[in-house]
Protein backbone atom coordinates (compact mmCIF):
# COMPACT_ATOMS: atom_id res chain seq x y z
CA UNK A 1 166.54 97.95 94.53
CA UNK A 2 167.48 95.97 91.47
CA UNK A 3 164.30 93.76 91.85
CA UNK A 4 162.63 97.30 91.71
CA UNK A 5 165.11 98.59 88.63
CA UNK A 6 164.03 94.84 86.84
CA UNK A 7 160.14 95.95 87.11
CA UNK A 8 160.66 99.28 85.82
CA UNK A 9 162.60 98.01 82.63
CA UNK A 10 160.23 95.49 82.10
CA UNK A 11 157.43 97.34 82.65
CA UNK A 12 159.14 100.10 80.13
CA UNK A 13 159.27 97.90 76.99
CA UNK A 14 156.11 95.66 77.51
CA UNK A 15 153.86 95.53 74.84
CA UNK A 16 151.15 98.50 76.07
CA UNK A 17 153.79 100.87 76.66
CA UNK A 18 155.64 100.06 73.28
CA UNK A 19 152.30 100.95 72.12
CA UNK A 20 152.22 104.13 73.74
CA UNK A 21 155.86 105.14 72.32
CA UNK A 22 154.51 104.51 68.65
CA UNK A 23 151.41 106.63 69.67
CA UNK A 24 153.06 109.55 70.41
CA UNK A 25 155.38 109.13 67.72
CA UNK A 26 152.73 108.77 65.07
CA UNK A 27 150.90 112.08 67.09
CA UNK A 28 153.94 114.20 66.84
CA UNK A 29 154.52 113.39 63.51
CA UNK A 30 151.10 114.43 62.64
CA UNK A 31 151.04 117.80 64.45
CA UNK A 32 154.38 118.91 63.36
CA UNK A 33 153.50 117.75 59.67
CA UNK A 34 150.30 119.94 60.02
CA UNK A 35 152.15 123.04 61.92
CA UNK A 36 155.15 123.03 59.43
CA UNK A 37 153.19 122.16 56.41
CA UNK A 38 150.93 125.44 56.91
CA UNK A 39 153.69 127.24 57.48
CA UNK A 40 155.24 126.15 53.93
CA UNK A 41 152.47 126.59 52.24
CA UNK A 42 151.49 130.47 53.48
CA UNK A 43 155.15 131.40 52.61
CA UNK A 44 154.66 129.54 48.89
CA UNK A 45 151.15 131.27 48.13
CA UNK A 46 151.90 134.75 49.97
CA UNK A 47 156.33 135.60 49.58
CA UNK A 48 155.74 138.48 52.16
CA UNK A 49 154.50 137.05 55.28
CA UNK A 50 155.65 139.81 57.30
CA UNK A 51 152.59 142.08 55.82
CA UNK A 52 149.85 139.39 55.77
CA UNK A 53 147.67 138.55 58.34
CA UNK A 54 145.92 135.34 56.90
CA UNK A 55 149.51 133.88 57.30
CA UNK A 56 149.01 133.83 60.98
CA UNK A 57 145.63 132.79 60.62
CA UNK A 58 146.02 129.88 58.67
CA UNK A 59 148.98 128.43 60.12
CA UNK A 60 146.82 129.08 63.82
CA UNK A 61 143.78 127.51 62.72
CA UNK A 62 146.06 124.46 61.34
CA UNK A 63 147.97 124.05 64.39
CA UNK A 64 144.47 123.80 65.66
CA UNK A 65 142.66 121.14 63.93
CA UNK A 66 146.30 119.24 63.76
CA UNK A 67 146.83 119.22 67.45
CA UNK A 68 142.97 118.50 68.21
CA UNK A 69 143.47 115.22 65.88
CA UNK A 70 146.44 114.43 67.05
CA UNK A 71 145.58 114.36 71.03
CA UNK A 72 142.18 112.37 70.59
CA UNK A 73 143.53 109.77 68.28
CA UNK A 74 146.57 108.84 70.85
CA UNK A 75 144.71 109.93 73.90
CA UNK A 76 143.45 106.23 74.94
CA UNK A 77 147.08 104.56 73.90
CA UNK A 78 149.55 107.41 75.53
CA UNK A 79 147.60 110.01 76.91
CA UNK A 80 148.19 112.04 74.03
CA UNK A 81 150.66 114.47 75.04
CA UNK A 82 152.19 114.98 71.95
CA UNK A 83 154.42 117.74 73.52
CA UNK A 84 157.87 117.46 75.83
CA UNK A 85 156.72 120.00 78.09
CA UNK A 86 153.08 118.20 78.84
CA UNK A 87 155.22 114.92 79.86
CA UNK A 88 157.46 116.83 81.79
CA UNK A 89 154.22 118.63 83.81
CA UNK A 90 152.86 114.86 84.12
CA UNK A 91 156.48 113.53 85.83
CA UNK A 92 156.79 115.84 87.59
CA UNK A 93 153.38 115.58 89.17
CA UNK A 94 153.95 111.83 89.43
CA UNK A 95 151.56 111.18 87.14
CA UNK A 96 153.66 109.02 84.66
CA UNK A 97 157.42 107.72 85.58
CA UNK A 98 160.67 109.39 84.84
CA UNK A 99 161.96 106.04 82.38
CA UNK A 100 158.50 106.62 80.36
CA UNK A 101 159.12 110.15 80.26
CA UNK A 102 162.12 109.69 78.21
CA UNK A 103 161.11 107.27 76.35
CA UNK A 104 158.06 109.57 75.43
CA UNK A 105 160.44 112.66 74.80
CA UNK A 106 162.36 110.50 72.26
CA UNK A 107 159.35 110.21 70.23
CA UNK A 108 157.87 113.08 70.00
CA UNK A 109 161.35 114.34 68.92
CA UNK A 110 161.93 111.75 66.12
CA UNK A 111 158.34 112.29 64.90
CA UNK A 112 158.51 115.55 64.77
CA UNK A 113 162.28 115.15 62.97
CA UNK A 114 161.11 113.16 60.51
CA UNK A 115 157.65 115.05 59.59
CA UNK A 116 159.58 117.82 59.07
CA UNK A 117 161.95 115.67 56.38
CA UNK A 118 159.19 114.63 54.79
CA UNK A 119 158.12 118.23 53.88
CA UNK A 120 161.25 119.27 52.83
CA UNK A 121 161.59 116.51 50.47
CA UNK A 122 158.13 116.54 49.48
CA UNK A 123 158.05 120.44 48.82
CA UNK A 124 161.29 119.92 46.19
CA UNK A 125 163.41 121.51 48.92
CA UNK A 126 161.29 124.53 50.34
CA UNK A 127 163.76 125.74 52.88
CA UNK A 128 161.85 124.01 56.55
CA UNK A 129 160.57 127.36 58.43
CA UNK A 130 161.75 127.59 62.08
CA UNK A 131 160.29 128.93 64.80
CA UNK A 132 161.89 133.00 65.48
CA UNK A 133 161.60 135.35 67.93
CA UNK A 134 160.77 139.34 67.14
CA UNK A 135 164.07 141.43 66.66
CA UNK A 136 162.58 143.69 69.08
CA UNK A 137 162.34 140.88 71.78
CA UNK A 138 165.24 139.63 73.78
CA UNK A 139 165.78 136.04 74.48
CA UNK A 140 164.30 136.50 77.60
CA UNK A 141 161.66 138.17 76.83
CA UNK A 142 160.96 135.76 74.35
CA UNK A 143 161.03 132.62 76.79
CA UNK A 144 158.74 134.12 79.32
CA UNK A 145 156.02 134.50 76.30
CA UNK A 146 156.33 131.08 75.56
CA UNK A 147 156.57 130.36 79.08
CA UNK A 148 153.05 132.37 79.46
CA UNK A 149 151.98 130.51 76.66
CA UNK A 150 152.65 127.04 77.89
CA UNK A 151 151.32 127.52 81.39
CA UNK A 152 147.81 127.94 79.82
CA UNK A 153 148.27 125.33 77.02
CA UNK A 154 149.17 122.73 80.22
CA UNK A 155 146.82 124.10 82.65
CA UNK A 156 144.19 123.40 80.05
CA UNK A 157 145.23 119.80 79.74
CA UNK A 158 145.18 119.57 83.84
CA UNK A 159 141.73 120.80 83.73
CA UNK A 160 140.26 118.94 80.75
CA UNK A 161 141.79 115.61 81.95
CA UNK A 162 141.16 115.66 85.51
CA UNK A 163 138.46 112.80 86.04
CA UNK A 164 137.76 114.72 89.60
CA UNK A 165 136.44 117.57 87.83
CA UNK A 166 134.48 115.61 85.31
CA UNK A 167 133.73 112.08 86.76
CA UNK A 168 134.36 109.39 84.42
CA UNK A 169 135.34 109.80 80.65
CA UNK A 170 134.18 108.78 77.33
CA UNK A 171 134.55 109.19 74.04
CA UNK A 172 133.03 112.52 73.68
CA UNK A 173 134.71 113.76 76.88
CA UNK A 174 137.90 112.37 75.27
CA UNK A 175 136.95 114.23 71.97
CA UNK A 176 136.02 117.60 73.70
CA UNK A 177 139.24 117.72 75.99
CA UNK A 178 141.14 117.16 72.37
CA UNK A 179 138.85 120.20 71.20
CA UNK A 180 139.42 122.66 73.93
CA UNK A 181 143.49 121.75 74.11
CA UNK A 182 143.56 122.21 69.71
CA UNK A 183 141.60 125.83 70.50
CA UNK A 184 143.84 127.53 73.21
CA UNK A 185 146.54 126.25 71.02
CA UNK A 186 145.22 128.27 68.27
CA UNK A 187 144.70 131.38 70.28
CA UNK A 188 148.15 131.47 71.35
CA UNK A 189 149.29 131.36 68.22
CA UNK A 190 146.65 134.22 66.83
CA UNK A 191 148.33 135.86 69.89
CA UNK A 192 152.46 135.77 70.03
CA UNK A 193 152.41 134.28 66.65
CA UNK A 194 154.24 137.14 65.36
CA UNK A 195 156.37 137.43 68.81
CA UNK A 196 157.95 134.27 68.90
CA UNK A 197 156.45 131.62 66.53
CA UNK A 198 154.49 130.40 69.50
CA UNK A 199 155.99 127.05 69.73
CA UNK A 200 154.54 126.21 73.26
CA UNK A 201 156.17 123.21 72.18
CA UNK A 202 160.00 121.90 72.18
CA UNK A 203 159.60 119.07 70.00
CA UNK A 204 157.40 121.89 67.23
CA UNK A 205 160.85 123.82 66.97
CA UNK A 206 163.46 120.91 67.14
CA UNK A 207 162.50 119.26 64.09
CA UNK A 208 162.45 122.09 61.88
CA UNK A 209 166.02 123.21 63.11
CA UNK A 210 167.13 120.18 62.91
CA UNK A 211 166.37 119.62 59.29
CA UNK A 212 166.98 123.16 58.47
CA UNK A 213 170.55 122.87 60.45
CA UNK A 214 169.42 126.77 62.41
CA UNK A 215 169.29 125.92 66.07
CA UNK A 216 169.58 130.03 66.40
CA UNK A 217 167.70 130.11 70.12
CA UNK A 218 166.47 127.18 70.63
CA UNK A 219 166.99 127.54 74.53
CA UNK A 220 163.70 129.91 74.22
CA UNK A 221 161.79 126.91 73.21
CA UNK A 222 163.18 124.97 75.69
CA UNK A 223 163.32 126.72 79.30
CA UNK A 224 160.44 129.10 78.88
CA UNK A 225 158.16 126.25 77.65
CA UNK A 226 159.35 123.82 80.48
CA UNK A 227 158.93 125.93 83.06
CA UNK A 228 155.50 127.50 81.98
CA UNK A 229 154.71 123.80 82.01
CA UNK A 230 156.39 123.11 85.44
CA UNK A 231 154.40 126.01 86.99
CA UNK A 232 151.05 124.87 85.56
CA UNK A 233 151.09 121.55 86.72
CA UNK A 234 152.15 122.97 90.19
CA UNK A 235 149.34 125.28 90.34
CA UNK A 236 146.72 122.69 89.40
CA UNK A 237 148.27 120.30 91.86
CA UNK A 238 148.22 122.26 94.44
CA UNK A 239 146.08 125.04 94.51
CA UNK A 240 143.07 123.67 92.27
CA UNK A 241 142.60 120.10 93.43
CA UNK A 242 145.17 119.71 96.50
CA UNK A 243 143.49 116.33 96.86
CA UNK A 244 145.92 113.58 96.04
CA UNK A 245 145.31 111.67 92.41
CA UNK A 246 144.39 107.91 92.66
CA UNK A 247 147.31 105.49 92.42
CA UNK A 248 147.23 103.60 89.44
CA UNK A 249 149.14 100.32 88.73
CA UNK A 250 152.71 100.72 87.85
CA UNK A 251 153.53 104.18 87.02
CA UNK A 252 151.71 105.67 84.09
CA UNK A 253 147.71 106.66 83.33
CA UNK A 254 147.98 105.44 80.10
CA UNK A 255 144.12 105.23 78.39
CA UNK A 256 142.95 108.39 80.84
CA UNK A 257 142.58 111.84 79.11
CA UNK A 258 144.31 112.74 82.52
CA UNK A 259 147.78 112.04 81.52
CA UNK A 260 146.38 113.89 78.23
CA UNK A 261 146.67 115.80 75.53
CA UNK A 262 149.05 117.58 73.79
């Protein structure tokens, strides 16, 4: 057991997998920079957001083209998941270790911390928007939407990163599973946008109430988005393609579009 404990540490901070921390670091940071940044903006050039639709357009079709970059350019290093929730689909399906995991959450969380600083120094102090949920919706209500929401952003990264469904992967398989993960993203948000902010993502509200000090129901953007994820991976698992994935050396598919994107 310790001999086994030794492996896992080592195998935790050797050089690829360092790699892979920075990776989704650097991804997260990008994303949230791109997500929270659009949001500033809209609010600068139109006050009322409340009445304006291209608000919810723009900040959708940034999210968009930010997560899309952001997933192929850490795809081959990390996977790519740029999102709690997507490691916690890929543990739990075995798919990457529990030790990595964490190590992975920690990252995405300080990258998207620190993107979000950046703005708010950057913008002269524009107030760092967080993500809110309707006053006509309930907390509950609210997590099962992002809960919704996250099942079919994660079942879309099952799909477009399962090497049994698509053979063997390249760059332009790499770049289109980026493509089609960055688009449901965007039509989540052009859907519950308005409903809950459409985080889909824990590490997209953290930062920003982190830096803006409002953690006002965060547990929305925790449970429902965990669990949508949870579910999704599941599903795929088991009712898509029962068939066991390949064992891989030590415990993580880094360099696959499998242990992918977002």
């Amino acid at each position: 057991m310790a001999s086994n404990l030794s492996m896992h540490l080592k195998h935790c901070f050797s050089p690829p997998s360092l790699r892979s921390y920075f990776a989704e670091f650097i991804s997260t940071f990008l994303f949230v920079f791109t997500a929270v940044g659009s949001a500033i903006s809209a609010r600068m050039l139109t006050p009322d957001v409340t009445s304006d639709a291209s608000s919810l357009v723009a900040t959708a079709v940034a999210q968009s083209f930010g997560l899309f970059a952001a997933v192929f350019i850490a795809a081959d290093v990390s996977g790519g998941h740029v999102n709690p929730a997507v490691t916690f689909a890929f543990a739990l399906g075995g798919h990457i270790g529990v030790p990595t995991a964490i190590f992975y959450w920690t990252c995405q969380l300080l990258g998207s911390t620190l993107a979000c600083l950046v703005l708010h120094f950057l913008s002269a102090g524009q107030a760092v928007p967080t993500t809110r949920i309707a006053v006509e919706m309930t907390g509950f209500g609210a997590s099962i939407v992002e809960g919704v929401m996250t099942f079919l952003l994660v079942y879309t990264v099952h799909v477009a990163g399962d090497p049994r469904a698509q053979g063997k992967k390249g760059l332009a398989t790499t770049a289109l599973g980026a493509l089609v993960v960055g688009l449901v993203t965007g039509a989540c948000v052009l859907a519950a946008g308005s409903l809950t902010g459409a985080s889909m993502n824990p590490a997209r509200s953290f930062g920003p109430a982190v830096v803006s000090g409002d953690f006002k129901n965060q547990a929305v953007y925790w449970a429902g988005p965990m669990i949508g994820a949870a579910v999704a991976a599941l599903v795929h698992q088991n009712l898509v393609f029962p068939s066991a994935p390949e064992p891989l050396p030590h415990e993580s598919r880094h360099g696959s579009v499998e242990t992918v994107v977002v």
